[in-house]
C-alpha atoms as a PDB file:
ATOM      1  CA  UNK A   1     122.707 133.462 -10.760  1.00  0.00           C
ATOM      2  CA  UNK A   2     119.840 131.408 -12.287  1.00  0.00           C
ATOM      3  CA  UNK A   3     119.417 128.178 -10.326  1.00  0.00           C
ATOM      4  CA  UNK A   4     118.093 126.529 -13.447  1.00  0.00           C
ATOM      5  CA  UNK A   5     120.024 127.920 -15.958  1.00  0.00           C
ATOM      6  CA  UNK A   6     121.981 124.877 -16.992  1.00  0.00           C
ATOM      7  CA  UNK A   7     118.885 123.196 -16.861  1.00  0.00           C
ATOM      8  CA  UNK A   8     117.937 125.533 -19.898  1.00  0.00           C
ATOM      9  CA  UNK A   9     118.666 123.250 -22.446  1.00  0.00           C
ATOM     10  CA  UNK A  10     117.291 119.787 -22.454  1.00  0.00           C
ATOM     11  CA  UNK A  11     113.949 118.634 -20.421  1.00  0.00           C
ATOM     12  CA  UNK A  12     112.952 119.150 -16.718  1.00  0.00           C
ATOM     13  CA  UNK A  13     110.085 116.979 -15.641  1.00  0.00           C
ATOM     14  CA  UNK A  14     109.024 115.105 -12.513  1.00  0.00           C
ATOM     15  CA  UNK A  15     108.747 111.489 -12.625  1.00  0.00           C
ATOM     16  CA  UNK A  16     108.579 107.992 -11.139  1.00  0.00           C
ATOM     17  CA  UNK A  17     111.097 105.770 -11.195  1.00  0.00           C
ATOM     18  CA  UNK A  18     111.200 101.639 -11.060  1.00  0.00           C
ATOM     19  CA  UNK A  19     113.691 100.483  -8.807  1.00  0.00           C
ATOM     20  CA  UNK A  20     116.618  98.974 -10.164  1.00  0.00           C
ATOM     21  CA  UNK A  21     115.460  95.823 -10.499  1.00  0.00           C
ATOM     22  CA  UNK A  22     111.898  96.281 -11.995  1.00  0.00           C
ATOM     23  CA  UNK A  23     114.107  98.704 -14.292  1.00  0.00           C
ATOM     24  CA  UNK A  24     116.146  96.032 -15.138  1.00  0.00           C
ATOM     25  CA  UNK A  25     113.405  93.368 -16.058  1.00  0.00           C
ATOM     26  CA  UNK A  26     111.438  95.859 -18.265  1.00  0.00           C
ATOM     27  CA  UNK A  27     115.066  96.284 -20.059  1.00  0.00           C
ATOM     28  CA  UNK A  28     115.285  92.870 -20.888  1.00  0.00           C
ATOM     29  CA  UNK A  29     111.249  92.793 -21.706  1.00  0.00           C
ATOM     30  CA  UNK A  30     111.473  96.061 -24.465  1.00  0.00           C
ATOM     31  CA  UNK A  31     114.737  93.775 -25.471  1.00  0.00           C
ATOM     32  CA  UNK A  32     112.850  90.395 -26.212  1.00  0.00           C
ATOM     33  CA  UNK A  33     109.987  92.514 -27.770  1.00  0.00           C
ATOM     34  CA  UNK A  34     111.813  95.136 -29.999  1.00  0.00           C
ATOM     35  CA  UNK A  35     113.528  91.245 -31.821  1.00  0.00           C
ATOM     36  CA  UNK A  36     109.797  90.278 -31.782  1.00  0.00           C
ATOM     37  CA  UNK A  37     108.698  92.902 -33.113  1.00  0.00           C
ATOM     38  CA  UNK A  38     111.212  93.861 -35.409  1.00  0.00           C
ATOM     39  CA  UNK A  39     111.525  97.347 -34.443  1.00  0.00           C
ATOM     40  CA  UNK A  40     115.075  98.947 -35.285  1.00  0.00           C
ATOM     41  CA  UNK A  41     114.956 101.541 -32.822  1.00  0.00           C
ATOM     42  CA  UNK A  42     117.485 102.105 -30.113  1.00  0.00           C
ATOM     43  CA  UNK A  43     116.323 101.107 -26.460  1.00  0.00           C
ATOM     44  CA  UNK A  44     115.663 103.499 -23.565  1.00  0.00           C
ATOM     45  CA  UNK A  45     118.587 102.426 -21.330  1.00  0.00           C
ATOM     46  CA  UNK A  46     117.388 100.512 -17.727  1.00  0.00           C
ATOM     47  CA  UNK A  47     118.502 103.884 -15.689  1.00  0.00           C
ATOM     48  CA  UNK A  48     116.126 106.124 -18.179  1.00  0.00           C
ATOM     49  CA  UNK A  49     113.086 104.535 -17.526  1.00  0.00           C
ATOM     50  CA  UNK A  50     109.925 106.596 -15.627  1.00  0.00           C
ATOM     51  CA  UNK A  51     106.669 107.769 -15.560  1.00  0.00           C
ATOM     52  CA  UNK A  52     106.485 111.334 -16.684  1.00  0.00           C
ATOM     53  CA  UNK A  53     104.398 113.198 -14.286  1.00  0.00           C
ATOM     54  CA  UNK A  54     104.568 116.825 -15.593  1.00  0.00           C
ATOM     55  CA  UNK A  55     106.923 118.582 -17.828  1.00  0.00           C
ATOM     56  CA  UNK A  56     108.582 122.126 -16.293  1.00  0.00           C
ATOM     57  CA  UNK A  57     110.496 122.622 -19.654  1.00  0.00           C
ATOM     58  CA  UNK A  58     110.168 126.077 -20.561  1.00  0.00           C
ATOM     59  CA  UNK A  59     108.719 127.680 -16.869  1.00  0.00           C
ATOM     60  CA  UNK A  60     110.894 130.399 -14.861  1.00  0.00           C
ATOM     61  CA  UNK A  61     112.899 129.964 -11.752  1.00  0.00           C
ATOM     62  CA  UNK A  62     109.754 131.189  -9.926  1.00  0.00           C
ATOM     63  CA  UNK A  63     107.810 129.119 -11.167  1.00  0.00           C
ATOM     64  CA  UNK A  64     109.732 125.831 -10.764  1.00  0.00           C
ATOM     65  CA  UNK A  65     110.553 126.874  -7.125  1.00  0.00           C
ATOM     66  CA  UNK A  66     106.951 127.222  -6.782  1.00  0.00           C
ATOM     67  CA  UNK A  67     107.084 123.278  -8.270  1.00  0.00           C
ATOM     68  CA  UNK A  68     109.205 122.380  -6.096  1.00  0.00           C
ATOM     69  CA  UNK A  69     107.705 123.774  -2.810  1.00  0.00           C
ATOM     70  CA  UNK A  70     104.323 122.246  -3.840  1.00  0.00           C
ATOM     71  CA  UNK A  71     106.702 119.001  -3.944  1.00  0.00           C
ATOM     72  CA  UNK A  72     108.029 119.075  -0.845  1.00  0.00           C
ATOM     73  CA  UNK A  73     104.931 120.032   1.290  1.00  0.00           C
ATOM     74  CA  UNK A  74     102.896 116.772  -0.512  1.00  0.00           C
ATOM     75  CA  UNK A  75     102.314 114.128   1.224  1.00  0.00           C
ATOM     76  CA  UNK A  76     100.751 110.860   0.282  1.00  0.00           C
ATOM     77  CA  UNK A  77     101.801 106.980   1.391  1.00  0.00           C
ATOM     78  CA  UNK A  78     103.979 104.971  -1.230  1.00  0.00           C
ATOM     79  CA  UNK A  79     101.940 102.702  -3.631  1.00  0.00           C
ATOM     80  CA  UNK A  80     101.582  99.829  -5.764  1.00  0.00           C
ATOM     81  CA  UNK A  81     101.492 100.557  -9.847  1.00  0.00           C
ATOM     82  CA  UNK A  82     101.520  97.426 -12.371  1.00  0.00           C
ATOM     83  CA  UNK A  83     101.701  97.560 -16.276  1.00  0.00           C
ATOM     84  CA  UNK A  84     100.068  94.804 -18.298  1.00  0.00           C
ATOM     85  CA  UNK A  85     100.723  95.421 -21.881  1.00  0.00           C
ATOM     86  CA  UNK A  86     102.736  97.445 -24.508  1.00  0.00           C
ATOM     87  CA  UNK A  87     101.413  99.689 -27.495  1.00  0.00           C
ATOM     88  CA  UNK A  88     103.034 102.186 -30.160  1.00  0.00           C
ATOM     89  CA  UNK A  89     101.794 105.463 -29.636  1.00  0.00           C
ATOM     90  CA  UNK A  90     101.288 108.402 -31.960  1.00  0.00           C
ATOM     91  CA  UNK A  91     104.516 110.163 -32.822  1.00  0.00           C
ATOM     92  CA  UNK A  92     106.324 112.040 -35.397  1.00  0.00           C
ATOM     93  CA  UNK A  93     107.027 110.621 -38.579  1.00  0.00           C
ATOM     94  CA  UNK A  94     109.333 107.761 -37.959  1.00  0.00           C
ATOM     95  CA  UNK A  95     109.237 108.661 -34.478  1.00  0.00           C
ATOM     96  CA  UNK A  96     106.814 106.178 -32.850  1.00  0.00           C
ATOM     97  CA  UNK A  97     107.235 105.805 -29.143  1.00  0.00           C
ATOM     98  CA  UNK A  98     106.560 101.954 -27.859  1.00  0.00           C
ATOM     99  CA  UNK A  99     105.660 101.904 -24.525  1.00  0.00           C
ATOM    100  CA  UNK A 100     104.611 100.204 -21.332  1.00  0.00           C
ATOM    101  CA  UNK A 101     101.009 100.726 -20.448  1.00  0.00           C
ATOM    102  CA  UNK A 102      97.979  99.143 -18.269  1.00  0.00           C
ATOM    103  CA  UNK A 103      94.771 100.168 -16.771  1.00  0.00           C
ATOM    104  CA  UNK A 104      93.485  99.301 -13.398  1.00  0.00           C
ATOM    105  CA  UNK A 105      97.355  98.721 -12.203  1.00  0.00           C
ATOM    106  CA  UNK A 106      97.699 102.198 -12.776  1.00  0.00           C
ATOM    107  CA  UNK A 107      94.237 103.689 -11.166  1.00  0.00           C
ATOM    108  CA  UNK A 108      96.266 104.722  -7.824  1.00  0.00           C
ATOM    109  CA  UNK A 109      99.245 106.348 -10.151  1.00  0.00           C
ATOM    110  CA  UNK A 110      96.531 108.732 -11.902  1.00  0.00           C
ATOM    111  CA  UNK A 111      95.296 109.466  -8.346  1.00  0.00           C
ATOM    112  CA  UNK A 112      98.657 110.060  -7.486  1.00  0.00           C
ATOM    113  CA  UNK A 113      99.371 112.835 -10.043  1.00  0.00           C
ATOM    114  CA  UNK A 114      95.717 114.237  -9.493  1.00  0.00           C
ATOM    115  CA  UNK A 115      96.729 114.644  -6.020  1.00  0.00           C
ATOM    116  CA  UNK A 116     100.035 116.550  -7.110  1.00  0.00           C
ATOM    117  CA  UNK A 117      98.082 118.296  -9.867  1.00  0.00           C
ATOM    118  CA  UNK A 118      95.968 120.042  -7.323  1.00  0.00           C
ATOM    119  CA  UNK A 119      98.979 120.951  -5.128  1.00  0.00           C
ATOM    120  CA  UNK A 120     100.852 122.399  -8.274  1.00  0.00           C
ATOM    121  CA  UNK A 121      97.617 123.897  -8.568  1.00  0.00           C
ATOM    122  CA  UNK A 122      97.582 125.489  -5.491  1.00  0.00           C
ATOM    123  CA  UNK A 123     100.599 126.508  -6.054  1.00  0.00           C
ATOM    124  CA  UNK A 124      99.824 129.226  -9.117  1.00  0.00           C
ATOM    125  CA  UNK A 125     100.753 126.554 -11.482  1.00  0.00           C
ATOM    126  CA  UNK A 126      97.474 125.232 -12.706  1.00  0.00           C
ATOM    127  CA  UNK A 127      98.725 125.266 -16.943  1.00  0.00           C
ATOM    128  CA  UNK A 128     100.938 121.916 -15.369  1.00  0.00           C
ATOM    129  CA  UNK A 129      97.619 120.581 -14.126  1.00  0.00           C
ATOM    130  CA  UNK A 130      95.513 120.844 -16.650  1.00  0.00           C
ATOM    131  CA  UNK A 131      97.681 118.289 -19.392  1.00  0.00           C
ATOM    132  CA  UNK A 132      96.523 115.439 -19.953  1.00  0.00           C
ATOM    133  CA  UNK A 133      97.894 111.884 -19.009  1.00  0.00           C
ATOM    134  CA  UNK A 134      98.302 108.564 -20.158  1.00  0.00           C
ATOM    135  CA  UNK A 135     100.396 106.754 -17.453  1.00  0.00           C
ATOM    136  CA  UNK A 136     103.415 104.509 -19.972  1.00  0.00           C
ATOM    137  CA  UNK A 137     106.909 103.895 -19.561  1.00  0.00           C
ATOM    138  CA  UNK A 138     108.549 104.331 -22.511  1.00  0.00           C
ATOM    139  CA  UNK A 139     110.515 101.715 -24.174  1.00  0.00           C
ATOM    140  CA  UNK A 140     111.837 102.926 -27.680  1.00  0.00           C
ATOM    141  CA  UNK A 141     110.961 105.207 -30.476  1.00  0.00           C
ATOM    142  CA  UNK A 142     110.467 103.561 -33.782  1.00  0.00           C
ATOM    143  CA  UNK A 143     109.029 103.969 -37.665  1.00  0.00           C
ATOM    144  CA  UNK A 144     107.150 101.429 -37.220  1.00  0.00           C
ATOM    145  CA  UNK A 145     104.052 101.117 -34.741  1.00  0.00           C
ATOM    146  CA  UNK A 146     102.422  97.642 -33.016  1.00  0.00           C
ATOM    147  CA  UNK A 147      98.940  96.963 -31.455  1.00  0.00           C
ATOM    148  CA  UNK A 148      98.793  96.325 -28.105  1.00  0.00           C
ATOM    149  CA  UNK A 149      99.849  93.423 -27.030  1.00  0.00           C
ATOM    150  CA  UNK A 150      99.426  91.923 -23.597  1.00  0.00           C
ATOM    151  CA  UNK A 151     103.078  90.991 -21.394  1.00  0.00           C
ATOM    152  CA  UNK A 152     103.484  89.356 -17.973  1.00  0.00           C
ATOM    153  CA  UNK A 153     102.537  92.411 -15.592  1.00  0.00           C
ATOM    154  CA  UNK A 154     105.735  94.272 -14.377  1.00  0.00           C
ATOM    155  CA  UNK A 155     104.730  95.732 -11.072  1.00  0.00           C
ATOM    156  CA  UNK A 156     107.029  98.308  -8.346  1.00  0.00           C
ATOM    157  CA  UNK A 157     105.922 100.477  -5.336  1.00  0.00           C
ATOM    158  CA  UNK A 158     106.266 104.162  -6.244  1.00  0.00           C
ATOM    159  CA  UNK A 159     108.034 105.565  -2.778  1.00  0.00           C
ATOM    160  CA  UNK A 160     109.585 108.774  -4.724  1.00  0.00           C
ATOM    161  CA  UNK A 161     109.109 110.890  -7.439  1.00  0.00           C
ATOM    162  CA  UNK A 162     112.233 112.593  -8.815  1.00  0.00           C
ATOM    163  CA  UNK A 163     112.723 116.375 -10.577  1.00  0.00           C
ATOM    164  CA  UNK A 164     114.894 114.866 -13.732  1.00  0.00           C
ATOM    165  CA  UNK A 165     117.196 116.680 -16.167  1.00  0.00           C
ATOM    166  CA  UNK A 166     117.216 114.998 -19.533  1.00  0.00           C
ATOM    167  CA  UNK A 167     119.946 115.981 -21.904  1.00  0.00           C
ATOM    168  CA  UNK A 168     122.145 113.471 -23.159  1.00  0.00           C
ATOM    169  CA  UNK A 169     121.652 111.095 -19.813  1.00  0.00           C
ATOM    170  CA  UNK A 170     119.202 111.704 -16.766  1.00  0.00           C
ATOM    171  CA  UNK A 171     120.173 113.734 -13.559  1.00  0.00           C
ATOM    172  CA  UNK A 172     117.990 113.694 -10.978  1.00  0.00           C
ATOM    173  CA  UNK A 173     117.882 116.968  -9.542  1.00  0.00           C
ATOM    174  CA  UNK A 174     115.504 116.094  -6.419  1.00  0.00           C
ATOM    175  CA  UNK A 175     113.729 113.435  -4.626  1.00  0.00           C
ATOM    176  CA  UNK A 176     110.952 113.640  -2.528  1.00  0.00           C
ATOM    177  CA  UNK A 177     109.981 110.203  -0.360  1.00  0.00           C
ATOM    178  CA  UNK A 178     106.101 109.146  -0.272  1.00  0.00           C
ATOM    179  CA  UNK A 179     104.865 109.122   3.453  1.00  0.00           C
ATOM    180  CA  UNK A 180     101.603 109.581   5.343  1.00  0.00           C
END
């Protein structure tokens, strides 16, 4: 049987999580902003929130065992990430994701998934490497779009990255702990 095959429908990524906490206070931040803002959108719910890493939507078994394995033999120490601001990005009409961003908070994060890029790389699976990314956590989707606008930094320690299921909730599929 198809390990995968109820993962068929929906989307399979790796991510980073907050912890519960730091999920928890940028909940109640994307709540105080979507009033501000007067978006209408519905909010990403505090046990949704990540960093998306690298979407495997779409590959075979093979090649998301080959995702996986490249997962599991990586190894890097756990590290700080901060987010200083929020922006609307480009989206589809009426679709306009607001999101948690920053810059130099996030310099280790984007070394991070360079690091995992060139594993996944290494792996056969260099199309996943070769995307492009914008670290953000997302906070709604919206008509409407904002400029950026500066917030109190929101700041974790990325110890894990997770292989998430998203269809109607998250399930996280795997974990794999940071360490030297």
């Amino acid at each position: 049987m198809n390990r995968f095959a109820s993962c068929s429908s929906g989307r399979l990524f790796l991510a980073t999580l907050p912890d519960a906490a730091t999920a928890e206070r940028i909940h109640q931040l994307a709540s105080v902003l979507k009033r501000a803002h007067r978006f209408d959108g519905k909010l990403i719910a505090a046990d949704r929130l990540h960093v998306s890493l690298f979407s495997l939507t779409g590959l075979s078994d093979r090649q998301i065992c080959a995702a996986r394995e490249a997962a599991t033999c990586f190894r890097t120490e756990p590290f700080e990430v901060s987010f200083d601001r929020t922006a609307s990005f480009r989206g589809g009409p009426g679709n306009r994701p607001f999101v948690l961003v920053g810059e130099k908070g996030l310099r280790r994060l984007q070394a991070f998934r360079q690091m995992l890029a060139a594993a996944l790389t290494r792996s056969g699976l260099r199309r996943l490497a070769n995307t492009n990314f914008t670290p953000h956590v997302t906070l709604l989707y919206d008509v409407r779009s904002v400029d950026d606008y500066p917030v109190e930094p929101i700041a974790w320690t990325v110890a894990e990255f997770v292989l998430v299921h998203s269809m109607k909730g998250h399930h996280h599929l795997e974990r794999w702990c940071l360490r030297a």
